[in-house]
C-alpha atoms as a PDB file:
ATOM      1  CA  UNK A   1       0.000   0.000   0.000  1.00  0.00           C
ATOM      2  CA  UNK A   2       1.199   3.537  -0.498  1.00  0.00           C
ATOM      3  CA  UNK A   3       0.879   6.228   1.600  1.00  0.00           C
ATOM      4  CA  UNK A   4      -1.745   8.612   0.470  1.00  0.00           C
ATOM      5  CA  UNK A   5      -1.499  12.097   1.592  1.00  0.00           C
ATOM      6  CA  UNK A   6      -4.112  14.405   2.854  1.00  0.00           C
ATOM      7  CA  UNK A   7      -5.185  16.466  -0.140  1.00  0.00           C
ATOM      8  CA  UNK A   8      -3.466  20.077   0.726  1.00  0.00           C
ATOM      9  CA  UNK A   9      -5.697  23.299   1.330  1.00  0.00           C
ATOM     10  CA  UNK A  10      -5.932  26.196  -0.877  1.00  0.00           C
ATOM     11  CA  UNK A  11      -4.744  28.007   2.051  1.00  0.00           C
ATOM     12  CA  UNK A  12      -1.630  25.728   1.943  1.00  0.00           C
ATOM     13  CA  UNK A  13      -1.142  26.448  -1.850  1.00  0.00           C
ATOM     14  CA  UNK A  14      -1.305  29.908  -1.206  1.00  0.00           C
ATOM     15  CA  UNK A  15       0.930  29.918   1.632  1.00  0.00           C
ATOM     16  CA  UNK A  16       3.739  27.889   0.242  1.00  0.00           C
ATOM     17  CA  UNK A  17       3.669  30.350  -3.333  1.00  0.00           C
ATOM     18  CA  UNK A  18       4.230  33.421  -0.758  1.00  0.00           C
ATOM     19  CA  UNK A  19       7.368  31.718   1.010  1.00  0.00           C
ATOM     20  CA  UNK A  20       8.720  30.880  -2.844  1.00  0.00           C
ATOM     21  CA  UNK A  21       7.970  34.402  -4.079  1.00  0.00           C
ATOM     22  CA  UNK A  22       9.756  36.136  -1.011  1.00  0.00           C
ATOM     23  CA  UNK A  23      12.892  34.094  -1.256  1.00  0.00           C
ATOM     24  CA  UNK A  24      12.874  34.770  -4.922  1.00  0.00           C
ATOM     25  CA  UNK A  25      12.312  38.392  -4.250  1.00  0.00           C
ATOM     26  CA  UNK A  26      14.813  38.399  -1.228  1.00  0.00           C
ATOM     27  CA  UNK A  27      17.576  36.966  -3.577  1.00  0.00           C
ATOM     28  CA  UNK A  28      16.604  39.442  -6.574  1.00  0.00           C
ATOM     29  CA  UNK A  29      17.562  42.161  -4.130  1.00  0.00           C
ATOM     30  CA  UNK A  30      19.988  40.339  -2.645  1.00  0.00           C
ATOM     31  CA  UNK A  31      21.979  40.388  -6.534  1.00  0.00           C
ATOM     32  CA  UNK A  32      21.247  44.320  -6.964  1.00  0.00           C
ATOM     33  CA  UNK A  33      22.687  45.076  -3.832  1.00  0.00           C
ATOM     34  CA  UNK A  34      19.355  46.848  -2.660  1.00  0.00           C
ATOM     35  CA  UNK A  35      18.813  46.905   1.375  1.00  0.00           C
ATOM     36  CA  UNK A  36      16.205  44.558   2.389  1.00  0.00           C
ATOM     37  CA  UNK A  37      14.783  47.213   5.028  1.00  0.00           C
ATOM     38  CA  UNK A  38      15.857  50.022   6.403  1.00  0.00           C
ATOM     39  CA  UNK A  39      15.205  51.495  10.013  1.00  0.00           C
ATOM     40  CA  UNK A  40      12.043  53.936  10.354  1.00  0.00           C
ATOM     41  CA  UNK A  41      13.260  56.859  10.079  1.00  0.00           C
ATOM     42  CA  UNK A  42      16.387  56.424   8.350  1.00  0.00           C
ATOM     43  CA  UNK A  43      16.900  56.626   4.251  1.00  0.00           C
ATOM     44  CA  UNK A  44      19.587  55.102   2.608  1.00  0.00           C
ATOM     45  CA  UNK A  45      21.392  58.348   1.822  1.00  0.00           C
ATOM     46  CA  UNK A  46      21.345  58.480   5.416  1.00  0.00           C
ATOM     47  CA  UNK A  47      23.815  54.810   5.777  1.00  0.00           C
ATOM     48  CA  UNK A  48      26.134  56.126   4.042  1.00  0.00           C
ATOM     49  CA  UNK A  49      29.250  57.243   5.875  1.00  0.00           C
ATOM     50  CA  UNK A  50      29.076  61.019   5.351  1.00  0.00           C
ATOM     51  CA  UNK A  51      33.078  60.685   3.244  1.00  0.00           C
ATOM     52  CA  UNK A  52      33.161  62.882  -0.017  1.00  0.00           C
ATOM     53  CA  UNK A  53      34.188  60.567  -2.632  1.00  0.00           C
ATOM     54  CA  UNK A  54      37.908  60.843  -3.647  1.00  0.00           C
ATOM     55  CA  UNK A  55      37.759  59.411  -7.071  1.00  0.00           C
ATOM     56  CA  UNK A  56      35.465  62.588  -7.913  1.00  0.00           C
END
């Protein structure tokens, strides 16, 4: 006999295309070298470390 699994929710579906999308999306930012979040309150001019460039 095989072992027949419970047939999976929508809900389940649904859930398990979110987690794929945001690890897609996480790794598509992850290659541009975007920040993932930033602090509230804080822009990401504001990370930088405030040095003038020198190669300008």
């Amino acid at each position: 006999m095989t072992d027949a699994k419970p047939p999976v929710t929508r809900e389940d579906r649904l859930a398990a295309r979110l987690r794929e999308n945001l690890k897609r999306r996480k790794a598509q930012a992850r290659a541009m070298g975007a920040p993932m979040e930033t602090p509230a309150g804080e822009t990401p001019e504001s990370r930088t470390s405030g040095l003038s460039n020198p190669a300008a």
